[in-house]
PDB file of N, CA and C in Angstrom:
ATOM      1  N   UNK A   1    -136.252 -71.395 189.151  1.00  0.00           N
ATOM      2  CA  UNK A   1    -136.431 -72.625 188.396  1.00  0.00           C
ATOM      3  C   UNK A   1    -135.650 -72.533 187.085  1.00  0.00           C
ATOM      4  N   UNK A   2    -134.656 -73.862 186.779  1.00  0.00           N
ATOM      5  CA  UNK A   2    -134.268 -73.621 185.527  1.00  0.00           C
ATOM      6  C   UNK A   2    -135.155 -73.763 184.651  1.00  0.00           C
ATOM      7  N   UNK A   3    -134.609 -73.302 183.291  1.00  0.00           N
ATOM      8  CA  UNK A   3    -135.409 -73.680 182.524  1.00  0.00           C
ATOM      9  C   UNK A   3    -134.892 -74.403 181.065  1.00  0.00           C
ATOM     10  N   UNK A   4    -135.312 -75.375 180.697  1.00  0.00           N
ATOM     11  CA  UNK A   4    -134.687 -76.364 180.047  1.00  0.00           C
ATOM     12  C   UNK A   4    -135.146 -76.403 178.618  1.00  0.00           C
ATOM     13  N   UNK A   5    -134.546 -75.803 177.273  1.00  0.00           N
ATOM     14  CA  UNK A   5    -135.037 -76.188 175.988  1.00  0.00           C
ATOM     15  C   UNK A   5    -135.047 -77.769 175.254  1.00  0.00           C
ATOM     16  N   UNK A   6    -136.653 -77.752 175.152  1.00  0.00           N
ATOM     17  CA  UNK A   6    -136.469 -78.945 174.704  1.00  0.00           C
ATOM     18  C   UNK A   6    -135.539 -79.271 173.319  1.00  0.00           C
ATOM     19  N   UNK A   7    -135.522 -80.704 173.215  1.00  0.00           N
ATOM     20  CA  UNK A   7    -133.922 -81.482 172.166  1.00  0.00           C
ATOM     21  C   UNK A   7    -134.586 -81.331 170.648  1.00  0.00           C
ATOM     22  N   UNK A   8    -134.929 -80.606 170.232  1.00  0.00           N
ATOM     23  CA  UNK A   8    -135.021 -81.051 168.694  1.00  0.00           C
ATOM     24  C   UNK A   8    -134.313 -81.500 167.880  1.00  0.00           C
ATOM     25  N   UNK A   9    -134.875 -82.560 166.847  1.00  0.00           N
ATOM     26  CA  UNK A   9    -133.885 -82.596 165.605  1.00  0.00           C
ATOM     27  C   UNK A   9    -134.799 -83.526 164.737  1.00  0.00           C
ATOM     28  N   UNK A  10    -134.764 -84.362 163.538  1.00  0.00           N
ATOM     29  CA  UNK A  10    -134.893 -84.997 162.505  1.00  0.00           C
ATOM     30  C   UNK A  10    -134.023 -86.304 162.151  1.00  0.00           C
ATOM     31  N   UNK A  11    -134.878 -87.319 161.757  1.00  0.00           N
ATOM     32  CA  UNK A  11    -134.503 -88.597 161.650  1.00  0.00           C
ATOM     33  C   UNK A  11    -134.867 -88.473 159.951  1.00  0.00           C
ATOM     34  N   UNK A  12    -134.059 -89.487 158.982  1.00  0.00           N
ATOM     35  CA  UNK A  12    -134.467 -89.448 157.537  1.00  0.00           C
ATOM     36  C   UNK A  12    -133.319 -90.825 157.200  1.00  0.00           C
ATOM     37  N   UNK A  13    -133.636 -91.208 156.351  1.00  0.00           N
ATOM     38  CA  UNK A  13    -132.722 -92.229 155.418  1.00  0.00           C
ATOM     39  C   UNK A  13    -131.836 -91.643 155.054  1.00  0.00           C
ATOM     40  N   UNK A  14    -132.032 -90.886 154.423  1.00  0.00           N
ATOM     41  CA  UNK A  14    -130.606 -90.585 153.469  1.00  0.00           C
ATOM     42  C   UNK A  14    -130.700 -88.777 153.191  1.00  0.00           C
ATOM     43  N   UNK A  15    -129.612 -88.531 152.840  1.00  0.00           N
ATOM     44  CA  UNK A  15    -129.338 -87.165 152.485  1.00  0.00           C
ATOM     45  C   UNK A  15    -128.880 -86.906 151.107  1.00  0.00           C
ATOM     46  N   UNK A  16    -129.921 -86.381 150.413  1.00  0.00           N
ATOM     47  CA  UNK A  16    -130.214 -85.902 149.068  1.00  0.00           C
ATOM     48  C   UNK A  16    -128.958 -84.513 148.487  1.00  0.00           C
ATOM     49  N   UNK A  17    -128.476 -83.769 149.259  1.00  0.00           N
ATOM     50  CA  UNK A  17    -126.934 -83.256 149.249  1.00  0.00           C
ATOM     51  C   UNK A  17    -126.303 -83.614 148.767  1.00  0.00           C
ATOM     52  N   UNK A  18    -125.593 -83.235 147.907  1.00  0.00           N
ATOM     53  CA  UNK A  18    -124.185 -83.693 147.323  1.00  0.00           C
ATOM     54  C   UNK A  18    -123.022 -83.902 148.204  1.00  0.00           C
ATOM     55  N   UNK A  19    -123.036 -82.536 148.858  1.00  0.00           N
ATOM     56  CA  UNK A  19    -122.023 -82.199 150.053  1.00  0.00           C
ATOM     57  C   UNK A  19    -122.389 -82.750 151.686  1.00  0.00           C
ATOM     58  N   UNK A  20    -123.856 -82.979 151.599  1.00  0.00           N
ATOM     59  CA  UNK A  20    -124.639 -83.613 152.811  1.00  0.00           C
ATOM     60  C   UNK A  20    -124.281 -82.823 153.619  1.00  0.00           C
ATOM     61  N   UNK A  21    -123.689 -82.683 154.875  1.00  0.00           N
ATOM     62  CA  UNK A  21    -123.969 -81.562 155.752  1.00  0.00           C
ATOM     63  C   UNK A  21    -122.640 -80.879 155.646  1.00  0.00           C
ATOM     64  N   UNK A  22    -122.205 -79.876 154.814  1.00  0.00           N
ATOM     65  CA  UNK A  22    -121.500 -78.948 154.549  1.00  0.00           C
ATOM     66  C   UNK A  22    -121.476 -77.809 154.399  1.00  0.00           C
ATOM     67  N   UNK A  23    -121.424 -77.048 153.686  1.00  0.00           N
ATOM     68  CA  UNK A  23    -121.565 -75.907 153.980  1.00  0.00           C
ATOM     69  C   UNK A  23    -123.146 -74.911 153.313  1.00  0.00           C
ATOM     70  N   UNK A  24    -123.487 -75.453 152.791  1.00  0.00           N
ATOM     71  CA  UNK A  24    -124.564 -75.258 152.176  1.00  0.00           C
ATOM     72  C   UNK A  24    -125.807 -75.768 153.535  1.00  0.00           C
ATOM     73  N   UNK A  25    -125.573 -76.924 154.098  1.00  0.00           N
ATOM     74  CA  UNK A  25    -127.039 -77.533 155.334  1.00  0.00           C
ATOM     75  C   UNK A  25    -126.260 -76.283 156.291  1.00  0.00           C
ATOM     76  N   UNK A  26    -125.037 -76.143 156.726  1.00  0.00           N
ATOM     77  CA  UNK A  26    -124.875 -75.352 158.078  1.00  0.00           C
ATOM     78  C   UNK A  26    -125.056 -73.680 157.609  1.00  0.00           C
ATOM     79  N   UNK A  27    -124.949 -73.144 156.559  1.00  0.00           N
ATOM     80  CA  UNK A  27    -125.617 -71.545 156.361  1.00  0.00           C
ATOM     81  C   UNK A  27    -126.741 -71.602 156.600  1.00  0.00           C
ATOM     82  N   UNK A  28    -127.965 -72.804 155.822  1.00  0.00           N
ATOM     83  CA  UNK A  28    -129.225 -73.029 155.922  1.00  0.00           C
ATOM     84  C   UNK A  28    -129.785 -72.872 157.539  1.00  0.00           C
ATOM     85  N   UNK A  29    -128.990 -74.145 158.055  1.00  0.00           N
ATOM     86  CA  UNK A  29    -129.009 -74.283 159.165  1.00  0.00           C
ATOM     87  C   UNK A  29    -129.170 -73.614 160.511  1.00  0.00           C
ATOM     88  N   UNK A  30    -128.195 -72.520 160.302  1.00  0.00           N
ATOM     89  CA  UNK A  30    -127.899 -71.206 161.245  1.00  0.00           C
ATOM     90  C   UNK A  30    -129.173 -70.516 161.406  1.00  0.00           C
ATOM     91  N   UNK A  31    -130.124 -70.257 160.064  1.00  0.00           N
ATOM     92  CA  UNK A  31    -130.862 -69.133 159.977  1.00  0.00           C
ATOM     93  C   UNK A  31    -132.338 -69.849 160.516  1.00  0.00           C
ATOM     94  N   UNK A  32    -131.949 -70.890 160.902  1.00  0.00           N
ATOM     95  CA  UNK A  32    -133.432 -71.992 161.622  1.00  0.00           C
ATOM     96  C   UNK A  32    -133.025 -71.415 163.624  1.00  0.00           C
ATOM     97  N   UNK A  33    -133.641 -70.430 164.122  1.00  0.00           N
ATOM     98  CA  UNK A  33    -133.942 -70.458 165.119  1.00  0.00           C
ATOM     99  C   UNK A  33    -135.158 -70.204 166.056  1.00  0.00           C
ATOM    100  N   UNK A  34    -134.729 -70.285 167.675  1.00  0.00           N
ATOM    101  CA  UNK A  34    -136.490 -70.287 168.089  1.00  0.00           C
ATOM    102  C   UNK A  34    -136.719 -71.359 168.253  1.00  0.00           C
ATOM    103  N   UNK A  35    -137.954 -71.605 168.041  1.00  0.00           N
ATOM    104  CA  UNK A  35    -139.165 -72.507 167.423  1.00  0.00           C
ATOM    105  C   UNK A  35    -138.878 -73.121 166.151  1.00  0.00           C
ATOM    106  N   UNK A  36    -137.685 -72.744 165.588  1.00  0.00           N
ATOM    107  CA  UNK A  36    -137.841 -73.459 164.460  1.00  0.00           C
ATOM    108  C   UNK A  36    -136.311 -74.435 164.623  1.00  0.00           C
ATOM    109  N   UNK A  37    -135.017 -74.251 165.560  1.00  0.00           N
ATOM    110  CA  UNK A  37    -133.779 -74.670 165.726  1.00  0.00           C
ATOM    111  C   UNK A  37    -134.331 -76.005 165.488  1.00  0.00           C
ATOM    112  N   UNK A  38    -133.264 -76.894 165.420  1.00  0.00           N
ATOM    113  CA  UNK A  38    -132.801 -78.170 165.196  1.00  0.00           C
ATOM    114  C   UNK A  38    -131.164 -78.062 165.823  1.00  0.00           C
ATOM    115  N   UNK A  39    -131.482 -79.054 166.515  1.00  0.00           N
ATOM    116  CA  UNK A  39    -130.552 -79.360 167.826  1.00  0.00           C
ATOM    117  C   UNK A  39    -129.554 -80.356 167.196  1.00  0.00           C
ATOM    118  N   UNK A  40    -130.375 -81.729 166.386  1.00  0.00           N
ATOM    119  CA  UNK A  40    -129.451 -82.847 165.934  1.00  0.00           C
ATOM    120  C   UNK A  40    -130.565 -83.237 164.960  1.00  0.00           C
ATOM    121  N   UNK A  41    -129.624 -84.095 163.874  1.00  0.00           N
ATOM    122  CA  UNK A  41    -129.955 -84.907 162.805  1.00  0.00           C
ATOM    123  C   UNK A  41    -129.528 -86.054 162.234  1.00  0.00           C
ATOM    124  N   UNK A  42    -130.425 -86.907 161.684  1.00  0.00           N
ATOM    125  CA  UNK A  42    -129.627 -88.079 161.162  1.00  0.00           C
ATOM    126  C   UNK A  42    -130.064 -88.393 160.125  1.00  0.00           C
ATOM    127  N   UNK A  43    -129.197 -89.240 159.071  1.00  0.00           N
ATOM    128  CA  UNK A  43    -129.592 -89.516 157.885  1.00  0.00           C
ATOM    129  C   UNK A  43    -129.382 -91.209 157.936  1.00  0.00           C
ATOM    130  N   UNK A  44    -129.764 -92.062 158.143  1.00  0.00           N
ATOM    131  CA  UNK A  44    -128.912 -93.164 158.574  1.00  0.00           C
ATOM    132  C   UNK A  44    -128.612 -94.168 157.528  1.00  0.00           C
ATOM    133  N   UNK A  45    -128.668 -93.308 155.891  1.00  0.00           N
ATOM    134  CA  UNK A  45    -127.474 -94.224 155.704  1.00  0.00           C
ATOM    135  C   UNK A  45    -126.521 -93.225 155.928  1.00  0.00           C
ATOM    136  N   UNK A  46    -125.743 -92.796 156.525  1.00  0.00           N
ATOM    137  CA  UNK A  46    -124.280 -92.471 157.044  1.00  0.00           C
ATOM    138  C   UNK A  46    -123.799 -91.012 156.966  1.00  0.00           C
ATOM    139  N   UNK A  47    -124.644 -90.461 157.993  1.00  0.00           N
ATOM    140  CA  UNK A  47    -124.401 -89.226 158.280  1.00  0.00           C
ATOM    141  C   UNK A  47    -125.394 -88.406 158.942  1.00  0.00           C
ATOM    142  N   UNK A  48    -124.713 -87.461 160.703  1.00  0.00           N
ATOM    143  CA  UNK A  48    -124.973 -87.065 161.619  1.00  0.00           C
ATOM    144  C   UNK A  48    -124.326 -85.981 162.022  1.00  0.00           C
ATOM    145  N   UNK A  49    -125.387 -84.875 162.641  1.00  0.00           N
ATOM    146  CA  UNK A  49    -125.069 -83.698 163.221  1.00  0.00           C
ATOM    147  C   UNK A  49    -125.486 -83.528 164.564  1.00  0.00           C
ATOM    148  N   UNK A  50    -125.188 -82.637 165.695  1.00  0.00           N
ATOM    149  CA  UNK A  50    -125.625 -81.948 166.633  1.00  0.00           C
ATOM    150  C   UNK A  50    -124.709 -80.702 166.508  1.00  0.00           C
ATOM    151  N   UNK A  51    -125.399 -79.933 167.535  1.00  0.00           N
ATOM    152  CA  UNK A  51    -125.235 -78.578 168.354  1.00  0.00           C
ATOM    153  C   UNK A  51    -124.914 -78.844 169.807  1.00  0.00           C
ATOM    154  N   UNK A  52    -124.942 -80.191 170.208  1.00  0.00           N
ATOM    155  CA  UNK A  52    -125.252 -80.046 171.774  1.00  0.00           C
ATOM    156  C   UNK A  52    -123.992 -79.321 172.427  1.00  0.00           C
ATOM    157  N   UNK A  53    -122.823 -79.449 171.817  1.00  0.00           N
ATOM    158  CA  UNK A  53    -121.557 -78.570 172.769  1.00  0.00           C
ATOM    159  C   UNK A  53    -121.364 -77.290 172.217  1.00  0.00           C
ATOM    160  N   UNK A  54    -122.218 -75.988 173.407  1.00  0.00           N
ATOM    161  CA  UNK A  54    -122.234 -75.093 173.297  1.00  0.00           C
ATOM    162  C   UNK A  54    -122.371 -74.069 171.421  1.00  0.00           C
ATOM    163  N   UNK A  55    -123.376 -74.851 171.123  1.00  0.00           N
ATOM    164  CA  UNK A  55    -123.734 -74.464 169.514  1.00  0.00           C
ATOM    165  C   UNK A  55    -123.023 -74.731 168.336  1.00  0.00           C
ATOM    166  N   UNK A  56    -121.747 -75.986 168.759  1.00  0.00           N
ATOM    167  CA  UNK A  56    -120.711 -75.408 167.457  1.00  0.00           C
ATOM    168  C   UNK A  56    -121.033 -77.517 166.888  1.00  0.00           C
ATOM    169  N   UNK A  57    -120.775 -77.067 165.671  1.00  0.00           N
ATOM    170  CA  UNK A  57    -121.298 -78.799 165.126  1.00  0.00           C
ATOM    171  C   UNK A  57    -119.935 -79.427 165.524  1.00  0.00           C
ATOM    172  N   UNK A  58    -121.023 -80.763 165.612  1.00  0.00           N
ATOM    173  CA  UNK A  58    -120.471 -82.425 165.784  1.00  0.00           C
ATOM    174  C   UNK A  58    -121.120 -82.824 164.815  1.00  0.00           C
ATOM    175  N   UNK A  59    -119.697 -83.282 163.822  1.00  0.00           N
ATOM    176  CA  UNK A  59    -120.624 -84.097 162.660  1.00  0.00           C
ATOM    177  C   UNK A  59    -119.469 -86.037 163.051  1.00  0.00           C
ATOM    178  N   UNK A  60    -120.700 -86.593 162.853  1.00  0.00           N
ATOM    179  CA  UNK A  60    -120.835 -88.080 163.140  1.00  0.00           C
ATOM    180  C   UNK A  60    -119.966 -88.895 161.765  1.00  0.00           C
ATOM    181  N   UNK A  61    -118.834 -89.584 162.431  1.00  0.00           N
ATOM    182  CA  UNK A  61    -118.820 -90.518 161.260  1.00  0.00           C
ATOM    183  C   UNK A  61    -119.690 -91.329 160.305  1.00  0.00           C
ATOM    184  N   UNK A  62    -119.170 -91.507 158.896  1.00  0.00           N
ATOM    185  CA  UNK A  62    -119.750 -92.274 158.348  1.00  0.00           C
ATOM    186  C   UNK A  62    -120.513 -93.614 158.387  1.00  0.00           C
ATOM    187  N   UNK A  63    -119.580 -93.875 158.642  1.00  0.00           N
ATOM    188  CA  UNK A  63    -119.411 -95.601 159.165  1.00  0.00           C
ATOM    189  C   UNK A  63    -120.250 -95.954 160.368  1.00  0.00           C
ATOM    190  N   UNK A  64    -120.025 -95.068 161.313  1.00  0.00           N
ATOM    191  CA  UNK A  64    -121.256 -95.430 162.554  1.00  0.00           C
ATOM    192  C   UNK A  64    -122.366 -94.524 162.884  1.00  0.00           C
ATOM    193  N   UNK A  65    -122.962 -94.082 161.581  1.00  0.00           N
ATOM    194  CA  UNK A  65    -123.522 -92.434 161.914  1.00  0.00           C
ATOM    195  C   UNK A  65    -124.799 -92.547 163.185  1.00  0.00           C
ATOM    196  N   UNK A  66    -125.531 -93.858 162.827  1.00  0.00           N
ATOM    197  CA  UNK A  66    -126.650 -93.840 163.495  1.00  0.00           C
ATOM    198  C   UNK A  66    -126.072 -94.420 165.383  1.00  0.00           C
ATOM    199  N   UNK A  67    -125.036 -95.239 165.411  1.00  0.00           N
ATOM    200  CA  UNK A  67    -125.013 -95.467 166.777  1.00  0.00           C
ATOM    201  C   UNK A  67    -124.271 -94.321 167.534  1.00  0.00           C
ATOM    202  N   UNK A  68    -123.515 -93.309 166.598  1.00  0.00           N
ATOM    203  CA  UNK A  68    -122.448 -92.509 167.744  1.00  0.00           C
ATOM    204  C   UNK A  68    -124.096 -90.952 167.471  1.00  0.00           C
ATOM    205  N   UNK A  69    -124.888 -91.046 166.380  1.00  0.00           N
ATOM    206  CA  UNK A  69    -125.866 -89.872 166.939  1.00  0.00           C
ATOM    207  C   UNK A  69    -126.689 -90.831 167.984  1.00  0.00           C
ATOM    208  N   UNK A  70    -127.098 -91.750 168.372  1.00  0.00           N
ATOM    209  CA  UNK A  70    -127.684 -92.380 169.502  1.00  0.00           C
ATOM    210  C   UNK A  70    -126.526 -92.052 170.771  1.00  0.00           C
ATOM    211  N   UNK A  71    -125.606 -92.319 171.169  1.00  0.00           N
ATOM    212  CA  UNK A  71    -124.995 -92.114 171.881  1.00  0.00           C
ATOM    213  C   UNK A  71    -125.191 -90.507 172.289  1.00  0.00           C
ATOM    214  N   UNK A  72    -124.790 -89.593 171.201  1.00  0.00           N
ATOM    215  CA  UNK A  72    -124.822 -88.139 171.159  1.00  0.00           C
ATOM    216  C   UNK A  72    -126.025 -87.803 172.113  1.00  0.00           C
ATOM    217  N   UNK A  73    -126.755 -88.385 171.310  1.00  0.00           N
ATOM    218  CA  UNK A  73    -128.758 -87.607 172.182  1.00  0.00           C
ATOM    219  C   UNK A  73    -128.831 -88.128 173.558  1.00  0.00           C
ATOM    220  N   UNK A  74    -128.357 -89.241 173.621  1.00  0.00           N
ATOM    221  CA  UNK A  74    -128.278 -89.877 175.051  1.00  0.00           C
ATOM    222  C   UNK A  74    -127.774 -89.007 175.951  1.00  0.00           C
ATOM    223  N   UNK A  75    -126.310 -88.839 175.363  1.00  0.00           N
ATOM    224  CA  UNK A  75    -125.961 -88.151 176.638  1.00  0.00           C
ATOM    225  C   UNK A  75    -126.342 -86.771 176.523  1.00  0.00           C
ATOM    226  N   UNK A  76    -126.857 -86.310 175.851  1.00  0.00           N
ATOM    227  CA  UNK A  76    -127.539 -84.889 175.725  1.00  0.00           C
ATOM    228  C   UNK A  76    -128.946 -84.895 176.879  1.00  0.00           C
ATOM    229  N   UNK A  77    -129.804 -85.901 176.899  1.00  0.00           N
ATOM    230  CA  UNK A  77    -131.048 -86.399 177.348  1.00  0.00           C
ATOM    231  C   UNK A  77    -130.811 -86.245 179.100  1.00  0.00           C
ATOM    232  N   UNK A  78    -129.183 -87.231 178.919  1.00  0.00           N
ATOM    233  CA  UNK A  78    -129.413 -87.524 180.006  1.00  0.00           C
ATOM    234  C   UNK A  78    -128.611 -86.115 181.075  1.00  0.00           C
ATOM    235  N   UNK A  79    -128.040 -84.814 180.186  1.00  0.00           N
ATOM    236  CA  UNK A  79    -127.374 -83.658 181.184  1.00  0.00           C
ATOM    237  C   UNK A  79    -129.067 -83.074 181.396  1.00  0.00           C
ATOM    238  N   UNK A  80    -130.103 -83.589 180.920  1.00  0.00           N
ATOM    239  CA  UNK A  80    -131.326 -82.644 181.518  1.00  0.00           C
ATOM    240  C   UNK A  80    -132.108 -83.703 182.043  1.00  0.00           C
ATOM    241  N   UNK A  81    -131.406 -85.106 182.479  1.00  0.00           N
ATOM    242  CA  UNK A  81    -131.823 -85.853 183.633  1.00  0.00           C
ATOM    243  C   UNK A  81    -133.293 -86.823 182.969  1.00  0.00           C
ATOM    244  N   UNK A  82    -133.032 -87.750 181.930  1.00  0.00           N
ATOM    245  CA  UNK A  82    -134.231 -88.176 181.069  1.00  0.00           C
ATOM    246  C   UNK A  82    -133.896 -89.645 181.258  1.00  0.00           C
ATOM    247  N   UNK A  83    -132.704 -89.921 181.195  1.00  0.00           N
ATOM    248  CA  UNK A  83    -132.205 -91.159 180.841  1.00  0.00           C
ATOM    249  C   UNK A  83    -131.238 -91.478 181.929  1.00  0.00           C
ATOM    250  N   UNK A  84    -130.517 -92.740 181.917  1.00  0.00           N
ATOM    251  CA  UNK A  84    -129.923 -93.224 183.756  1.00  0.00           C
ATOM    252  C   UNK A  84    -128.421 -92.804 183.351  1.00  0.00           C
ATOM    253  N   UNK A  85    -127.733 -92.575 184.237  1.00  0.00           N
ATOM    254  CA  UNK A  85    -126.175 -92.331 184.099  1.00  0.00           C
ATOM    255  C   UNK A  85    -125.192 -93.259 183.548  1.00  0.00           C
ATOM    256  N   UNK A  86    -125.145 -93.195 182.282  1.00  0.00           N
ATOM    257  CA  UNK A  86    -123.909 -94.119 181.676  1.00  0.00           C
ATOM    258  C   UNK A  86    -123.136 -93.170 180.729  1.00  0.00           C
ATOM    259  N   UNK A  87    -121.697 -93.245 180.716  1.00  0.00           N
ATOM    260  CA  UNK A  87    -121.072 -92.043 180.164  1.00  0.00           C
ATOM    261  C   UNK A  87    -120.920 -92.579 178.254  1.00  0.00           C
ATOM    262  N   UNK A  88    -122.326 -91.847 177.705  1.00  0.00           N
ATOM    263  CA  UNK A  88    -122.588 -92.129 176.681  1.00  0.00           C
ATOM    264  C   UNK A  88    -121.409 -91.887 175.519  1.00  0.00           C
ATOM    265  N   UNK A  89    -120.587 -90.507 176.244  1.00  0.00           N
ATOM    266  CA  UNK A  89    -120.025 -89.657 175.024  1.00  0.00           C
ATOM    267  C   UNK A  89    -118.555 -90.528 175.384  1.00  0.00           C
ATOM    268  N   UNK A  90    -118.497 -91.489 176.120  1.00  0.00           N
ATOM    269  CA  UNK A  90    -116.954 -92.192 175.832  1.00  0.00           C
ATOM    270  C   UNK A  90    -117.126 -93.512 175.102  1.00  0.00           C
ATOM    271  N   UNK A  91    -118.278 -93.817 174.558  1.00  0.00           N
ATOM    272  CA  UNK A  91    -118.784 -95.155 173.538  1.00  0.00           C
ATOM    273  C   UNK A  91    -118.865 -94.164 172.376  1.00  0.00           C
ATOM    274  N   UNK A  92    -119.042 -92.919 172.232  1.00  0.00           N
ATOM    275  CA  UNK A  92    -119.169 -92.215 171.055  1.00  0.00           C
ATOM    276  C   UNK A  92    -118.163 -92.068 170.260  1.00  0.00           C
ATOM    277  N   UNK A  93    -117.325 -91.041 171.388  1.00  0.00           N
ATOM    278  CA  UNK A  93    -115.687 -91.169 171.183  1.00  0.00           C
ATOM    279  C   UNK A  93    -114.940 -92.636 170.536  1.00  0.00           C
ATOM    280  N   UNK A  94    -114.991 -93.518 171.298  1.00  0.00           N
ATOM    281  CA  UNK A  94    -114.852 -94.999 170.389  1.00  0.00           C
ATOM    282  C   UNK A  94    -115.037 -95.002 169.200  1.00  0.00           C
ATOM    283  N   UNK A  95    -116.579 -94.414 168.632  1.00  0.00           N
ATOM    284  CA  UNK A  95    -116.710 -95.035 167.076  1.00  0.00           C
ATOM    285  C   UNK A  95    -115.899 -94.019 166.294  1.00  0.00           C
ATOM    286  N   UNK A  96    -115.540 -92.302 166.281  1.00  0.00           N
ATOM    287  CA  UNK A  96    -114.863 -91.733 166.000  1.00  0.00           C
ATOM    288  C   UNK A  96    -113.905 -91.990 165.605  1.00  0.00           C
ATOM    289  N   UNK A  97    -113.386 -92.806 166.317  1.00  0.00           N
ATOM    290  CA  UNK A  97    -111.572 -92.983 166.028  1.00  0.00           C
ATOM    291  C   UNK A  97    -111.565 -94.039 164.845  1.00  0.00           C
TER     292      UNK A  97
END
């Protein structure tokens, strides 16, 4: 049987950071594992993280932080079969550019 870690992460308004997720949240960041990891985050006025590709960050544009981290978790949700098949991460890709 596989076995599947559940998605953690944190929803908030805004990010109190100067640098917001730079290098100061990702040292912090690193030393959160276990039970304690955080998978993805959002700040939604304008700014987003994950881990989901193989541990290394995706940080979310400004401008669309909250719809391309919705997209992100989606298709994260849906590689452990939660949500229906729509290829989330090529509407993500879109807001990127």
């Amino acid at each position: 049987m596989r076995q599947i870690n559940l998605v953690s992460g944190i929803v908030a308004l805004d990010i109190e950071w100067a640098e917001g997720f730079g290098d100061t949240f990702t040292k912090l960041h690193g030393r959160l594992t276990g039970d304690r990891r955080l998978d993805c985050g959002l700040a939604v006025s304008g700014a987003s993280f994950d881990t989901f590709d193989d541990g290394t960050y995706t940080f979310g544009p400004n401008d669309n932080a909250l719809v391309f981290f919705l997209f992100r978790l989606l298709k994260r949700l849906q590689s452990v079969g939660t949500v229906p098949a729509v290829d989330w991460a090529a509407y993500a890709q879109q807001l990127s550019k």
